[in-house]
Protein backbone atom coordinates (compact mmCIF):
# COMPACT_ATOMS: atom_id res chain seq x y z
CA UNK A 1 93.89 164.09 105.22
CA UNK A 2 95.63 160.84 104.84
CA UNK A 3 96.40 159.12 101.94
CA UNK A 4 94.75 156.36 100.06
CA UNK A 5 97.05 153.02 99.70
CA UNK A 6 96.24 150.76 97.06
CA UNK A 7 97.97 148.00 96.15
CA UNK A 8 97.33 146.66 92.50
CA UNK A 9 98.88 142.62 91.32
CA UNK A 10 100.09 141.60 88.10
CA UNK A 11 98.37 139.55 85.68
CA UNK A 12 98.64 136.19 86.79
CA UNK A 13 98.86 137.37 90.14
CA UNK A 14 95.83 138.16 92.64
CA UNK A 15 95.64 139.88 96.39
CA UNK A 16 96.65 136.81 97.98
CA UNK A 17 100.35 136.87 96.32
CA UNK A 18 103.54 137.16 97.74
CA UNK A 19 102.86 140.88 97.68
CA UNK A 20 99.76 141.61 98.30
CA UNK A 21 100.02 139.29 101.58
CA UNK A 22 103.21 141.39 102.96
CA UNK A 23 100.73 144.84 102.42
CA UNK A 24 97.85 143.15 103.90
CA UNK A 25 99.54 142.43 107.00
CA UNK A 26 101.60 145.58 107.57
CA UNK A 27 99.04 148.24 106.24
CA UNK A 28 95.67 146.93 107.71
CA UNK A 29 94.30 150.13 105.48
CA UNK A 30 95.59 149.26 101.80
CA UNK A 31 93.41 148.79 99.78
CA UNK A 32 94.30 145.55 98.02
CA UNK A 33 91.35 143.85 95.13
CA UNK A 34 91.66 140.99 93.46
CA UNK A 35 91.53 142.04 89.51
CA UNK A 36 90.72 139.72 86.65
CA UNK A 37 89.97 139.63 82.93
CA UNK A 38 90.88 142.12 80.12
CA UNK A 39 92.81 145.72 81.36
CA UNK A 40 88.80 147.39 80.32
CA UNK A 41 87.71 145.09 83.29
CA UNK A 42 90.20 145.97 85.82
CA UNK A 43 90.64 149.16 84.91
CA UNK A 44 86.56 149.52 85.49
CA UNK A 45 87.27 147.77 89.23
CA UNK A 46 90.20 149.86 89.91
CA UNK A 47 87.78 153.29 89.05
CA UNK A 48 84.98 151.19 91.58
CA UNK A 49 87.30 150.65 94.57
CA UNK A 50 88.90 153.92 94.16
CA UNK A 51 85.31 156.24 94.34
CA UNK A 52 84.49 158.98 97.03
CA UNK A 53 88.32 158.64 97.65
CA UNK A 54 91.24 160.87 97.14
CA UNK A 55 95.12 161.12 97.61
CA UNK A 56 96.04 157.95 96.08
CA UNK A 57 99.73 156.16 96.96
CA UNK A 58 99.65 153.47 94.35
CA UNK A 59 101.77 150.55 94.21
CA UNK A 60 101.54 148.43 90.92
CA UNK A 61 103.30 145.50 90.64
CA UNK A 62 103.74 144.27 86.48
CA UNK A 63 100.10 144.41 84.81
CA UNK A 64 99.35 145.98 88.13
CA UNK A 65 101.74 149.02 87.46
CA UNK A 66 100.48 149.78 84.13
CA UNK A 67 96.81 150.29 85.62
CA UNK A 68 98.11 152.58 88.08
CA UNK A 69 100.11 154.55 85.76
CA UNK A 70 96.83 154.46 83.19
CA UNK A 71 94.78 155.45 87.06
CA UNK A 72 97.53 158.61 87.42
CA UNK A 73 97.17 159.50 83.65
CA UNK A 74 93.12 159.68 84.14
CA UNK A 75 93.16 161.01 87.05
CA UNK A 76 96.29 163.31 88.23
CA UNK A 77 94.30 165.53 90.49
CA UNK A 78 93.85 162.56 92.83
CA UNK A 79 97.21 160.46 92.89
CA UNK A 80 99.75 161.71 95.08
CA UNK A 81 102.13 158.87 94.10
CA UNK A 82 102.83 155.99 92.05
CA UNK A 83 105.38 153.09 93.03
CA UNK A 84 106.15 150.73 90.34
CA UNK A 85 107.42 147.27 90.72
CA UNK A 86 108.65 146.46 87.27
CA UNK A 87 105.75 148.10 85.00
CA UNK A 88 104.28 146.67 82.39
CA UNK A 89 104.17 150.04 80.53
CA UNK A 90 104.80 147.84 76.99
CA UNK A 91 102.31 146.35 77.74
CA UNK A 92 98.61 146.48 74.89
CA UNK A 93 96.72 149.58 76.38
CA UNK A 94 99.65 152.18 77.10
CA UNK A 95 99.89 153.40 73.63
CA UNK A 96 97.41 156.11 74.33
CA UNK A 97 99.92 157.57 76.71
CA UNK A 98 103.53 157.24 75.44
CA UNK A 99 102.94 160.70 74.13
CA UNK A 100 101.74 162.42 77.35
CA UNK A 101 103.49 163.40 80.10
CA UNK A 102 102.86 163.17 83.74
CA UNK A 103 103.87 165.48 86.97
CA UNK A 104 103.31 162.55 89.73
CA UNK A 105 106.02 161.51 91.64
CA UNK A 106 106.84 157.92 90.15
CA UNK A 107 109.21 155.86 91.88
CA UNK A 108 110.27 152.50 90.26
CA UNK A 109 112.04 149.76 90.90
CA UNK A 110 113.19 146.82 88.19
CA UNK A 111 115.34 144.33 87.75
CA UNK A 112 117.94 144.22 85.63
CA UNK A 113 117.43 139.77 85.16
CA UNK A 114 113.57 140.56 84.35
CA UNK A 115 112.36 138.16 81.35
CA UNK A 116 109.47 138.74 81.72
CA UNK A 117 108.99 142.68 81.18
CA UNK A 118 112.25 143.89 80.00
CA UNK A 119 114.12 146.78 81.45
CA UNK A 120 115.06 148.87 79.01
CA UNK A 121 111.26 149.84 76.87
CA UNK A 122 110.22 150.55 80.16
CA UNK A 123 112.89 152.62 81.21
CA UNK A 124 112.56 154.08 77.83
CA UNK A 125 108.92 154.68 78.43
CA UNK A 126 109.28 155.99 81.82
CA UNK A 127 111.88 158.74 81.38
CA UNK A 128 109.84 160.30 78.35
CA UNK A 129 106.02 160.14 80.12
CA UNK A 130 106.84 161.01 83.95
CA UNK A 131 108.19 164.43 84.41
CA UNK A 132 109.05 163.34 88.50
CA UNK A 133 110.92 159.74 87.94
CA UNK A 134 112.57 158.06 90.39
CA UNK A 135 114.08 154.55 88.58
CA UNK A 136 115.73 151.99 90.08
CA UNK A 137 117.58 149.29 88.00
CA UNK A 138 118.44 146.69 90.44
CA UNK A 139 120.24 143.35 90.20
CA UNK A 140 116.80 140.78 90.61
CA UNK A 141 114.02 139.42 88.54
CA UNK A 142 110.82 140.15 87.54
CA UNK A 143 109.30 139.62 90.68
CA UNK A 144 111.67 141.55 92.45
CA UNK A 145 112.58 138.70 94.84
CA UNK A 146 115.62 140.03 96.76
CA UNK A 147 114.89 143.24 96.36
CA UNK A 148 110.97 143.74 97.45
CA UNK A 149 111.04 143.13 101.17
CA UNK A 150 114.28 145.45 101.37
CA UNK A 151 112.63 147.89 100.32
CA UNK A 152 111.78 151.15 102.54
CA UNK A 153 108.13 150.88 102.49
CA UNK A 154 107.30 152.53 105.77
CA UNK A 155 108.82 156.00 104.54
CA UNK A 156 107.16 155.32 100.30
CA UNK A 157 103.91 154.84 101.42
């Protein structure tokens, strides 16, 4: 069976981002929403996109990480793997969590320049709640401008 790609944006972000436009045009097959409003909304839309389907490859950029980590922590029986693009995971809404832990294969990439979602809470975060952490501090920003399109995406997803 072959996996499910979804691709989920940050807050102020939306499927027709830097991002979402590089997935769209090399993996016809992601699955890649437009999410708005409070994380109750798009967490609702993520569960409604994401029904009937199974083996999940997630890739959450900022807000977007957070609901895909929140997604793996829900359901772990269907996500196969999360990538995370500097996670929001101090972000309002994780707190339920931060005591948990997780077996999914997390692989995540931040920057070390991020003002926006700093680097070390999350790395904090992330080395306590997922058991099978890959994290990768590297020199860029928040939206992980020299770093993204470098990235191996053919053999992660």
């Amino acid at each position: 069976m072959n996996d499910t790609r979804v691709f989920i944006h940050g807050l102020v972000s939306s499927s027709q981002g830097t991002k979402g436009l590089f997935f769209r045009e090399r993996y016809p097959d992601m699955i890649i929403e437009d999410f708005r409003g409070p994380l109750d909304q798009r967490m609702e839309k993520l569960n409604k996109v994401t029904a009937n389907k199974e083996s999940f490859v997630m890739v959450g950029s900022s807000y977007g990480g957070l609901m895909a980590a929140i997604f793996a922590f829900n359901s772990q029986e269907r996500v196969k793997k999360l990538i995370l693009l500097a996670p929001a995971l101090v972000s309002e809404g994780f707190e339920p969590y931060v005591q948990r832990s997780i077996d999914v294969p997390v692989i995540i990439y931040h920057g070390r320049e991020d003002d926006v979602v700093s680097l070390a809470p999350v790395h904090a975060i992330a080395s306590r709640v997922f058991e099978n952490l890959t994290f990768n501090m590297v020199d860029d920003n928040h939206v992980l401008s020299k770093t993204f399109q470098s990235i191996d995406w053919d053999n992660l997803l």
